[in-house]
C-alpha atoms as a PDB file:
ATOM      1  CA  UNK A   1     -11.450  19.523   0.263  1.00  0.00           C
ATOM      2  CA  UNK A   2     -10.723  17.958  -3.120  1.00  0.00           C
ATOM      3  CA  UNK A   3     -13.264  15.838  -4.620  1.00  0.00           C
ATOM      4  CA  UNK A   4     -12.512  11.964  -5.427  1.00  0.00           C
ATOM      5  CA  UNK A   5     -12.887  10.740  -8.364  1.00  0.00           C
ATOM      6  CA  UNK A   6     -14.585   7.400  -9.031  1.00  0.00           C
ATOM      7  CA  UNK A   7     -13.805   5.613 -12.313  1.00  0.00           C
ATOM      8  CA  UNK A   8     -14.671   1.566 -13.341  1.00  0.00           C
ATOM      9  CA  UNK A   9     -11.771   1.795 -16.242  1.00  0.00           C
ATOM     10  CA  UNK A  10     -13.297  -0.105 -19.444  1.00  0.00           C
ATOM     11  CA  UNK A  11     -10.082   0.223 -21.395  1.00  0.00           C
ATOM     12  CA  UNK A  12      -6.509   0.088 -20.678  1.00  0.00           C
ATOM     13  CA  UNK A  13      -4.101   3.183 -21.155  1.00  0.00           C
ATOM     14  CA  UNK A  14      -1.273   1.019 -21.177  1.00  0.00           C
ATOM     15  CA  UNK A  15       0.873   2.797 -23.540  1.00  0.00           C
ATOM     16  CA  UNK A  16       0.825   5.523 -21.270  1.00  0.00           C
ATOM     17  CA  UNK A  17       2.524   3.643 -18.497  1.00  0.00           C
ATOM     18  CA  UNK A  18       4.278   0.542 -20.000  1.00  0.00           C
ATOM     19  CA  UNK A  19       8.247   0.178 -18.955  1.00  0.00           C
ATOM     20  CA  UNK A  20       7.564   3.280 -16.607  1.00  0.00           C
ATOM     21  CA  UNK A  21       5.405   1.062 -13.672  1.00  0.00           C
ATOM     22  CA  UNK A  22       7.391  -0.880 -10.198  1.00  0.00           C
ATOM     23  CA  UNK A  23       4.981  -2.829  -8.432  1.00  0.00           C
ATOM     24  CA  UNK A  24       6.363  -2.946  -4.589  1.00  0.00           C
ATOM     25  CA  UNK A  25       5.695  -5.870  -2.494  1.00  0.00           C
ATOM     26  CA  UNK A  26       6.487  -6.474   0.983  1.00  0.00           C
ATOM     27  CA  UNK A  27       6.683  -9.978   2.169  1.00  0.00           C
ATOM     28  CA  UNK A  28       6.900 -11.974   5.416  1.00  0.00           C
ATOM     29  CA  UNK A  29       6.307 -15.732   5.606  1.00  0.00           C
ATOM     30  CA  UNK A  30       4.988 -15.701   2.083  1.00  0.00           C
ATOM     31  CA  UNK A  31       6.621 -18.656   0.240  1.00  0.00           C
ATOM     32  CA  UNK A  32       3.376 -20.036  -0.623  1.00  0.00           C
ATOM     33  CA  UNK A  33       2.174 -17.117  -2.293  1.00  0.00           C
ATOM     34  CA  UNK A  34       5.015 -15.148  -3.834  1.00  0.00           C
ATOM     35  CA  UNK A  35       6.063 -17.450  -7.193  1.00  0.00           C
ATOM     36  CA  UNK A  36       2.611 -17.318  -8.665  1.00  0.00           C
ATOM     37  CA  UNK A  37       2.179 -13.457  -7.634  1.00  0.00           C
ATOM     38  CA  UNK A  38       5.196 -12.444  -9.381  1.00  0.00           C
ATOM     39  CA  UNK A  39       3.942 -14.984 -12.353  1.00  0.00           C
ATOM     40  CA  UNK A  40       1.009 -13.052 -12.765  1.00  0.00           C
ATOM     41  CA  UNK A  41       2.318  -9.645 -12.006  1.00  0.00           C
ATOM     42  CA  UNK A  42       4.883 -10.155 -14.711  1.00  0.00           C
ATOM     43  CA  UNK A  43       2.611 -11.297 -17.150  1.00  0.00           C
ATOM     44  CA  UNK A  44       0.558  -8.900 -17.234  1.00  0.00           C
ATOM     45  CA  UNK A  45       0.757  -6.113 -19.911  1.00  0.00           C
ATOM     46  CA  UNK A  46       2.931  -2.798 -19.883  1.00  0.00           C
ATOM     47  CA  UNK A  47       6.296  -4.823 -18.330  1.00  0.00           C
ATOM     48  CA  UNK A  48       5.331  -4.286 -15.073  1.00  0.00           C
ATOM     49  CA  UNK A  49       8.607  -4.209 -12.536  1.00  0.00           C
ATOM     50  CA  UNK A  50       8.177  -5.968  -9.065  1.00  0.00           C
ATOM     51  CA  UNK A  51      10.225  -5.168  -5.953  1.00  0.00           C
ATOM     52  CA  UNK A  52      10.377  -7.912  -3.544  1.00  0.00           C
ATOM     53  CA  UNK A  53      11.385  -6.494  -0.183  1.00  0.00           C
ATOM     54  CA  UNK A  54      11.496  -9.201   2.443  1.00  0.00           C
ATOM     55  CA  UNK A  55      12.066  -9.045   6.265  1.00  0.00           C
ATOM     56  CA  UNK A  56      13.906 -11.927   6.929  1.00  0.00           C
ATOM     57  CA  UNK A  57      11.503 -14.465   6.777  1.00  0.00           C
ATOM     58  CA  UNK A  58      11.911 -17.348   8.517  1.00  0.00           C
ATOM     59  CA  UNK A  59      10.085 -19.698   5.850  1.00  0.00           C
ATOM     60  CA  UNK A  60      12.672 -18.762   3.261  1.00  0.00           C
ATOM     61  CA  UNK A  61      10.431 -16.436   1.368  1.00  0.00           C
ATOM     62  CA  UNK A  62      13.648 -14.461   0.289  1.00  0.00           C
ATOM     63  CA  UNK A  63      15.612 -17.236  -1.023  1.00  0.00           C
ATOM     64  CA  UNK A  64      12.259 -18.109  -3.538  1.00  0.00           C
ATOM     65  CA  UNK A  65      12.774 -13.837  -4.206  1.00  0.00           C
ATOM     66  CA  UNK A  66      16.738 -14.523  -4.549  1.00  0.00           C
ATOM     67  CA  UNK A  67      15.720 -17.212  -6.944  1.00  0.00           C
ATOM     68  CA  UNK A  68      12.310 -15.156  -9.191  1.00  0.00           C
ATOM     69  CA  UNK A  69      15.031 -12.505 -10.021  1.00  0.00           C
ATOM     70  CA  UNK A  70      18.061 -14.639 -10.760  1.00  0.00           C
ATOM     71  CA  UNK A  71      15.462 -15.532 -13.650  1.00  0.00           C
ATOM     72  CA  UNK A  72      13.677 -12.288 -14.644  1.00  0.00           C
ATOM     73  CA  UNK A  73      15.372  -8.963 -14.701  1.00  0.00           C
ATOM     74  CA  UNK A  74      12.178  -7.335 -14.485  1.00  0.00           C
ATOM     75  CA  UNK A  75      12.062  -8.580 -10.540  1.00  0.00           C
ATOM     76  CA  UNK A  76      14.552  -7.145  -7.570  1.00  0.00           C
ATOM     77  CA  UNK A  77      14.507  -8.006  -3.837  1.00  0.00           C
ATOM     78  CA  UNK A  78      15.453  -5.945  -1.254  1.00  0.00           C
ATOM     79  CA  UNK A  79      16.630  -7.501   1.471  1.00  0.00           C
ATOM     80  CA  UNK A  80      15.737  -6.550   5.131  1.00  0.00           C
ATOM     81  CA  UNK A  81      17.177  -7.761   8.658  1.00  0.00           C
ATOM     82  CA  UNK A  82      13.850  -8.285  10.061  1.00  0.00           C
ATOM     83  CA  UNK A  83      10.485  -7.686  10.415  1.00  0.00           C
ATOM     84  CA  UNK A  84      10.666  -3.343  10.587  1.00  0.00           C
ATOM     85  CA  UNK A  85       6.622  -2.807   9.660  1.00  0.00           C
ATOM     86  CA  UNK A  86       5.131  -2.467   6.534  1.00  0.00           C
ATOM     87  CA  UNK A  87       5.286   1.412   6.044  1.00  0.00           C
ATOM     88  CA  UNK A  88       9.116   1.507   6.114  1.00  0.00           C
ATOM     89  CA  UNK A  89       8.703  -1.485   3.628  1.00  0.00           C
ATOM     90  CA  UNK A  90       7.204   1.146   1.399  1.00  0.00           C
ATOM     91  CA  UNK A  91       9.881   4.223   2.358  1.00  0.00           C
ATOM     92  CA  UNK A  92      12.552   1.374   1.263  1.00  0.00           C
ATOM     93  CA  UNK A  93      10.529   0.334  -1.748  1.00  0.00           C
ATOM     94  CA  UNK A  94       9.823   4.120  -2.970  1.00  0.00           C
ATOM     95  CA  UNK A  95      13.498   5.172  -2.290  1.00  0.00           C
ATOM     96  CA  UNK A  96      14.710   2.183  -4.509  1.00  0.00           C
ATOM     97  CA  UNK A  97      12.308   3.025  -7.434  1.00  0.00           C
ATOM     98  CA  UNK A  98      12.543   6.681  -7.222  1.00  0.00           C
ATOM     99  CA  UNK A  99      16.243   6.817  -8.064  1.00  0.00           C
ATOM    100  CA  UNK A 100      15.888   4.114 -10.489  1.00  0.00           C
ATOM    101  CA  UNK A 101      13.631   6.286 -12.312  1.00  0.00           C
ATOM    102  CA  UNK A 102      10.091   4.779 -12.461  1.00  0.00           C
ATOM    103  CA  UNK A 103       7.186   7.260 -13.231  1.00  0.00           C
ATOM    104  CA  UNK A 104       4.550   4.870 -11.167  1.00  0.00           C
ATOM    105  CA  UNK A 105       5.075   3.157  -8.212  1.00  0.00           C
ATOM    106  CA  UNK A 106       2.859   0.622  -7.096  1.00  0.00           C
ATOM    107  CA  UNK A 107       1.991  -1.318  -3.622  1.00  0.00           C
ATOM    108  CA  UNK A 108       0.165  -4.348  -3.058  1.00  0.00           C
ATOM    109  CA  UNK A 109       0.093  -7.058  -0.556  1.00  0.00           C
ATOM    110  CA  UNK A 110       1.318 -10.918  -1.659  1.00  0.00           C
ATOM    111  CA  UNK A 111      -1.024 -12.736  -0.345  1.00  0.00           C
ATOM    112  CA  UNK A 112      -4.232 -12.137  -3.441  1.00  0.00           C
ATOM    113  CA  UNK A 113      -5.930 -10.275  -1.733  1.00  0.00           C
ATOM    114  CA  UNK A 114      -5.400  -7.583  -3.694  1.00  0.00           C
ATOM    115  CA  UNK A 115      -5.592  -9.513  -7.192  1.00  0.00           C
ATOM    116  CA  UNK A 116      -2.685  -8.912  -9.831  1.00  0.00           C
ATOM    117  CA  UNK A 117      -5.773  -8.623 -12.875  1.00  0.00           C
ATOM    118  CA  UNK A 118      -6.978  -5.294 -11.185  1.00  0.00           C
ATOM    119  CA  UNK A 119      -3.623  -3.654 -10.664  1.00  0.00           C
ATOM    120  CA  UNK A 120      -3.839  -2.562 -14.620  1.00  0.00           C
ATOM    121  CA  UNK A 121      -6.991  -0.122 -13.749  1.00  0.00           C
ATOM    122  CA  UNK A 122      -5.145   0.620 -10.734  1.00  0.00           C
ATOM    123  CA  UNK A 123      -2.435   2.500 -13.003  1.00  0.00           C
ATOM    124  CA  UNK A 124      -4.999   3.405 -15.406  1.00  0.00           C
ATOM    125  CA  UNK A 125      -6.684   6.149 -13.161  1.00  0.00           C
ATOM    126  CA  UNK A 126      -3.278   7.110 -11.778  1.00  0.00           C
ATOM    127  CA  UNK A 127      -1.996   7.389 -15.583  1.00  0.00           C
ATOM    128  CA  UNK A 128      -5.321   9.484 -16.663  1.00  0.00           C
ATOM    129  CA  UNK A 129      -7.653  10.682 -14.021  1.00  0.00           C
ATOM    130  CA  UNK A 130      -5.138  11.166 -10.549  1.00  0.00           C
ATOM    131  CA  UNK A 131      -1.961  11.985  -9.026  1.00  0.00           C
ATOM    132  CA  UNK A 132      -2.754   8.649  -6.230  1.00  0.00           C
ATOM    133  CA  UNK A 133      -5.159   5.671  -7.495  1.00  0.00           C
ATOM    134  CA  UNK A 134      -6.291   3.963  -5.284  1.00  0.00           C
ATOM    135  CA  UNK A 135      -8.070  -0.116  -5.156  1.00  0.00           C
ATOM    136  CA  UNK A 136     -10.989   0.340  -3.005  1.00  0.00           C
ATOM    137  CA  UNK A 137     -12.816  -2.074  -1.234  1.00  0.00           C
ATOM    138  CA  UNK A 138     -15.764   1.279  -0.404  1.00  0.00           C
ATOM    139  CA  UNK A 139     -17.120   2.585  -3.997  1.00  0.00           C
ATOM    140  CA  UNK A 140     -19.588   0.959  -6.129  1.00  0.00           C
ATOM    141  CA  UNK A 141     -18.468  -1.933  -7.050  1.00  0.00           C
ATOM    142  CA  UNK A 142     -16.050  -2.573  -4.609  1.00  0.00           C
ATOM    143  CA  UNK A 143     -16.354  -5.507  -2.327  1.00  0.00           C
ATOM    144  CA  UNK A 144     -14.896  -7.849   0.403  1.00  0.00           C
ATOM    145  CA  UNK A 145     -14.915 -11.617   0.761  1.00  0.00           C
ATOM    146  CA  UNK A 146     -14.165 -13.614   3.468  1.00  0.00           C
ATOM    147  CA  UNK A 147     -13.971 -11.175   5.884  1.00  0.00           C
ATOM    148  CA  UNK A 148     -16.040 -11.797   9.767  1.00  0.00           C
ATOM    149  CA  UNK A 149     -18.198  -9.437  10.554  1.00  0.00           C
ATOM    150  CA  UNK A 150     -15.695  -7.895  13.360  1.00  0.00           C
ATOM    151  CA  UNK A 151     -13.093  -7.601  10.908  1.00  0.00           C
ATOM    152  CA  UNK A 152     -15.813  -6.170   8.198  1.00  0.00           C
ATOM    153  CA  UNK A 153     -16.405  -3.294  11.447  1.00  0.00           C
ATOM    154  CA  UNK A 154     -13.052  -1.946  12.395  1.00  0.00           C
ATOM    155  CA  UNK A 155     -12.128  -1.431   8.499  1.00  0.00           C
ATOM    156  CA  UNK A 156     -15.391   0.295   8.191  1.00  0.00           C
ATOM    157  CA  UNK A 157     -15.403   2.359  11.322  1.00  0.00           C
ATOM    158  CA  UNK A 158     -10.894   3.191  10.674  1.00  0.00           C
ATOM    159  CA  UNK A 159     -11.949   4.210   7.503  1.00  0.00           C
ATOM    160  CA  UNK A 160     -15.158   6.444   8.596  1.00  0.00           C
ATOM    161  CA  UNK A 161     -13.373   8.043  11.430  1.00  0.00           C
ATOM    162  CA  UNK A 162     -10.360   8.897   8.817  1.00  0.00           C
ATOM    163  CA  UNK A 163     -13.049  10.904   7.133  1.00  0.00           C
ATOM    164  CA  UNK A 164     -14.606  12.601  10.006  1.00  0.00           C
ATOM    165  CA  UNK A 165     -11.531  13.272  12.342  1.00  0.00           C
ATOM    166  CA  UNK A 166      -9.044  14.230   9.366  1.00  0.00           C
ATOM    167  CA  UNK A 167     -11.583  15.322   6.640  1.00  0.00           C
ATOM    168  CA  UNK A 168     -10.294  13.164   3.357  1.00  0.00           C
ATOM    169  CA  UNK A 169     -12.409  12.145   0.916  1.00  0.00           C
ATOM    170  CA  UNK A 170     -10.564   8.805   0.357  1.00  0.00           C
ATOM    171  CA  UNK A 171     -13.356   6.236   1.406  1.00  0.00           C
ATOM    172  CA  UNK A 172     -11.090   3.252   1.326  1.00  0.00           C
ATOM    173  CA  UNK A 173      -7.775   5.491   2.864  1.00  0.00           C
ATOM    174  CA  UNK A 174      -6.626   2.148   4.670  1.00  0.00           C
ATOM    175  CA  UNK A 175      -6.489  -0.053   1.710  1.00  0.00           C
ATOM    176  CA  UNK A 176      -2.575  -0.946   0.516  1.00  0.00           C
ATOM    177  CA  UNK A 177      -3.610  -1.328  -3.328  1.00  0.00           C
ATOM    178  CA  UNK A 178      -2.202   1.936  -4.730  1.00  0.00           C
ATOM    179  CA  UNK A 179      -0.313   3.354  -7.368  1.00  0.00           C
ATOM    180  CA  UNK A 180       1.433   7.006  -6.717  1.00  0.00           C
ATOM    181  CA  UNK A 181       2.752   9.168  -9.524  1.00  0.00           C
ATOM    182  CA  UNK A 182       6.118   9.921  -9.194  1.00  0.00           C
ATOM    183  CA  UNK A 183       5.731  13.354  -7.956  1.00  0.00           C
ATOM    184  CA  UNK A 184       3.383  12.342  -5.347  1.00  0.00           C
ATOM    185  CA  UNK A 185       6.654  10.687  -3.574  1.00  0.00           C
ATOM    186  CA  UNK A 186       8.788  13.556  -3.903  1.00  0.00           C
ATOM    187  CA  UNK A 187       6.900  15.735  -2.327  1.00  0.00           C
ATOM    188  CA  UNK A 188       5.184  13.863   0.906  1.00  0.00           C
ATOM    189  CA  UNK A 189       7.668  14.640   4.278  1.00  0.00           C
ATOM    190  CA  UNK A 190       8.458  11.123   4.696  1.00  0.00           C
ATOM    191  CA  UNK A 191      10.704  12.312   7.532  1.00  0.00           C
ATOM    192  CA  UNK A 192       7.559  13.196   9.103  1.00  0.00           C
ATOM    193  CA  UNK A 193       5.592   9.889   9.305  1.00  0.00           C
ATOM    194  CA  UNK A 194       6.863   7.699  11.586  1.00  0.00           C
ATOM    195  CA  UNK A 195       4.105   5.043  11.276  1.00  0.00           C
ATOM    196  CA  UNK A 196       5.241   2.039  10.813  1.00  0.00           C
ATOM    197  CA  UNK A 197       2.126  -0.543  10.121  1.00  0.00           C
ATOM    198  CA  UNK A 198      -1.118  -0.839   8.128  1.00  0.00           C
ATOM    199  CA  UNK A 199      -1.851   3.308   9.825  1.00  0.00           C
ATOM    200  CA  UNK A 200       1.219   4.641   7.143  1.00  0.00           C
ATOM    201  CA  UNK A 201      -1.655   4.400   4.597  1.00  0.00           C
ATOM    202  CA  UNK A 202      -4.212   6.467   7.066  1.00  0.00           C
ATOM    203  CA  UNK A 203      -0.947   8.946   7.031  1.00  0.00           C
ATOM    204  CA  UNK A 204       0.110   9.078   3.537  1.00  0.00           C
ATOM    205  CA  UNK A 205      -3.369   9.830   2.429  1.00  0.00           C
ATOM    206  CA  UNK A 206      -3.656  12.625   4.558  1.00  0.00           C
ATOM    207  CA  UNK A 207      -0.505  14.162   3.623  1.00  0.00           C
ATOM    208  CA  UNK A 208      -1.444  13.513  -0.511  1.00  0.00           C
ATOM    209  CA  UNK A 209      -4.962  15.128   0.191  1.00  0.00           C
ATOM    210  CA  UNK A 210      -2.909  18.416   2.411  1.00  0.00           C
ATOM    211  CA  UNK A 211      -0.409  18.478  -0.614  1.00  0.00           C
ATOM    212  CA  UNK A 212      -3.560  19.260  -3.209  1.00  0.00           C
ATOM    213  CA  UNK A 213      -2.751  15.853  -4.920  1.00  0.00           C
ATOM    214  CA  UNK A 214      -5.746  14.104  -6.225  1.00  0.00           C
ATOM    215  CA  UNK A 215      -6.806  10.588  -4.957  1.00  0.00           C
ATOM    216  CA  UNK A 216      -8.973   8.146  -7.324  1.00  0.00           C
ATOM    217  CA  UNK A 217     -10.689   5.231  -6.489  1.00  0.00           C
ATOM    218  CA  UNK A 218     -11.012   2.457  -8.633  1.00  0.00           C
ATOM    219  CA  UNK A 219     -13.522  -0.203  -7.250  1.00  0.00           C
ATOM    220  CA  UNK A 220     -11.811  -4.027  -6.443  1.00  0.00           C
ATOM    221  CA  UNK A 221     -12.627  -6.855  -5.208  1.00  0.00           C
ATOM    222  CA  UNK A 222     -10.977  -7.811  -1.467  1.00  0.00           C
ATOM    223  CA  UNK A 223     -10.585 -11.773  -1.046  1.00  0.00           C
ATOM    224  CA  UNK A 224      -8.945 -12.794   2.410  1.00  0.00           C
ATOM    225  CA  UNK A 225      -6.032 -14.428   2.492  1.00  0.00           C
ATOM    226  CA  UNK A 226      -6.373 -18.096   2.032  1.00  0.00           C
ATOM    227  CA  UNK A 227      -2.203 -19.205   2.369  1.00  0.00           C
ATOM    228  CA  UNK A 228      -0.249 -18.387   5.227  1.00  0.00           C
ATOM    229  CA  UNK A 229      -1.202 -15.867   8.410  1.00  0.00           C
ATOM    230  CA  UNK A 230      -2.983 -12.136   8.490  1.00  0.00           C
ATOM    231  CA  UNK A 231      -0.345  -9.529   9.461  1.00  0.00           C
ATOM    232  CA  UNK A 232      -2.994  -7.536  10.868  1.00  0.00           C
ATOM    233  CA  UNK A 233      -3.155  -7.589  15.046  1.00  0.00           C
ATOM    234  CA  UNK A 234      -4.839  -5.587  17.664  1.00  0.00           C
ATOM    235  CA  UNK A 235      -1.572  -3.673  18.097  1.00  0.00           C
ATOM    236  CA  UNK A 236      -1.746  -2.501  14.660  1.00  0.00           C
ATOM    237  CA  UNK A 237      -5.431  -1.093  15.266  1.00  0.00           C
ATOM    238  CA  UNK A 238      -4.633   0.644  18.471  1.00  0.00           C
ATOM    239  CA  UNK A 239      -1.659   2.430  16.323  1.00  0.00           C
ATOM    240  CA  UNK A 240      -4.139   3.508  13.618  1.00  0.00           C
ATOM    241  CA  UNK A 241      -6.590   4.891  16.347  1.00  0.00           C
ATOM    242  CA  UNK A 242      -3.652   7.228  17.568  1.00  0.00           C
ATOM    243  CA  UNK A 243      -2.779   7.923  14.137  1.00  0.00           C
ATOM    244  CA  UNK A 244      -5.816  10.104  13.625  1.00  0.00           C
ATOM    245  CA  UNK A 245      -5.661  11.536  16.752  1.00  0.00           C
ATOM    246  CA  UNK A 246      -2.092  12.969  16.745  1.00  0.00           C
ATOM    247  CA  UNK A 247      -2.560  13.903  12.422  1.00  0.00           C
ATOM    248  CA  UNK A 248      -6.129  15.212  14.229  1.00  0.00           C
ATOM    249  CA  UNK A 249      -5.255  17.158  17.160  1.00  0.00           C
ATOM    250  CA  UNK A 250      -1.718  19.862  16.735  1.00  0.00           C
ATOM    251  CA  UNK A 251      -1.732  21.762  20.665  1.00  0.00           C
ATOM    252  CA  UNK A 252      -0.524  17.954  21.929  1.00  0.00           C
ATOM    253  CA  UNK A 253       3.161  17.289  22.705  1.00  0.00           C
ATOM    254  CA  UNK A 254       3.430  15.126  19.888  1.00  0.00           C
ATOM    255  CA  UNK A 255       7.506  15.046  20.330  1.00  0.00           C
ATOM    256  CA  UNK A 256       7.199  13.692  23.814  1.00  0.00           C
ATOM    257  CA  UNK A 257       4.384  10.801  22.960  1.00  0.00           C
ATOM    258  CA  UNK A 258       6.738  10.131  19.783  1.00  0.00           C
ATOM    259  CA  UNK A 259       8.820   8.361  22.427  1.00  0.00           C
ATOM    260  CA  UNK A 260       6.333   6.119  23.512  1.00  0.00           C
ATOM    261  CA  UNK A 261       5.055   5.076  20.491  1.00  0.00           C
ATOM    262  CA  UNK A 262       8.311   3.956  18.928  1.00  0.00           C
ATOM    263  CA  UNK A 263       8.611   1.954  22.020  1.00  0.00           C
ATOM    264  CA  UNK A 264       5.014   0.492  21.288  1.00  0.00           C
ATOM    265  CA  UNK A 265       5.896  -0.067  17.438  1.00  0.00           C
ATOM    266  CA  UNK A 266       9.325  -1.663  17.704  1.00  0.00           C
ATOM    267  CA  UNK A 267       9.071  -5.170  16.287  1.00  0.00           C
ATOM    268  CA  UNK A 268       9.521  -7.644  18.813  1.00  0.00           C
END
């Protein structure tokens, strides 16, 4: 098993990034959010590119997109026909910036609770240290606010059982705050992961860590959402429990329970 490495970046290595970097973000229902996000994603140093890919939202959250790029090339949206899961949000995402030719791709949610100040160190470590940086919420200095104490224990124990069932070293291998290198993408079997929610990032870990890719954590700071609704719902927990057991267990008939599960995971 590869060792993580843990790094508190002091100092930028922006030169070693800047123009190369496309922040994805997938939105749904986040009007109230997304102007000052891209704001402060685009002001930050290095010329950070943001990807917009919306799911139809019903608020009009891709009209405000429509509108943030009409006025800044550095922002794109990619339009979606409806709410198809955050994980093929990503596929779309890394597709679009792969063949555009960005070095660093980025992921993050819109609604702050991944703050835009700490995605810098983010693509620091994945610059300097790592092939997949990660924003965790579980190494010193890491924290969560505003979180209940049940939500507090299902991140804890989805995150422990990651590590005991599928052996990575990625203490925080749920959280969505990352920033792959280029040829992290181009070499996970995306045709392989057909998780479609908040367990893709159980799944793409595991398939970095099987590569020999190495994963960093940089420590954040989590803040709950305090505009709009959490995307998060018991259906999405139950598919990140069978996540580790199918990535977990090889002798089941995996094909057959595919069937099933795409049933389960179909937007409604």
């Amino acid at each position: 098993m590869l060792d993580n490495c843990f790094l508190m970046v002091e100092t930028t290595a922006v030169t070693l990034w800047s123009g190369k970097v496309l922040t994805i973000v997938p939105t749904y229902n986040e009007r109230e959010n997304l102007p000052r996000l891209a704001a402060e994603i685009r002001a930050l140093p290095g010329n950070i590119h943001l990807l917009i890919v919306d799911d139809n939202s019903p608020d009009g959250t891709g009209a405000i997109a429509d509108a943030l790029a009409a006025s800044d090339p550095g922002i794109r949206v990619l339009h979606r026909p409806g709410k198809l899961g955050l994980g093929t949000a990503y596929k779309a995402g890394f597709d679009d910036g792969l063949a555009r030719g960005y070095q660093f791709l980025c992921t993050m949610d819109a609604d702050f609770s991944h703050s835009p100040q700490s995605l810098p160190a983010v693509i620091d470590l994945a610059a300097t240290r790592c092939d997949l940086a990660v924003g965790s919420r579980y190494v010193p200095g890491g924290r969560v606010v505003g979180w209940t104490l049940p939500r507090r224990t299902i991140s804890f124990v989805a995150n422990r059982l990651a590590r005991i069932f599928l052996g990575v070293s990625t203490r925080d291998c749920t959280a969505g705050f990352r920033c792959y290198r280029r040829a992290v993408l181009e070499t996970i079997p995306f045709d392989t992961i057909f998780s479609t929610g908040y367990s893709f990032l159980i799944e793409t870990a595991f398939y970095c860590e099987r590569a020999g890719f190495r994963i960093g954590e940089t420590p954040i700071t989590f803040v709950n959402r305090t505009e709009g609704s959490s995307k998060i719902s018991e259906v999405e927990i139950f598919k990140a429990m069978y996540t580790l057991l199918r990535l977990r267990t090889s002798a089941l008939p995996w094909e057959r329970i595919a069937g099933l599960y795409r049933r389960i995971a179909r937007p409604r």
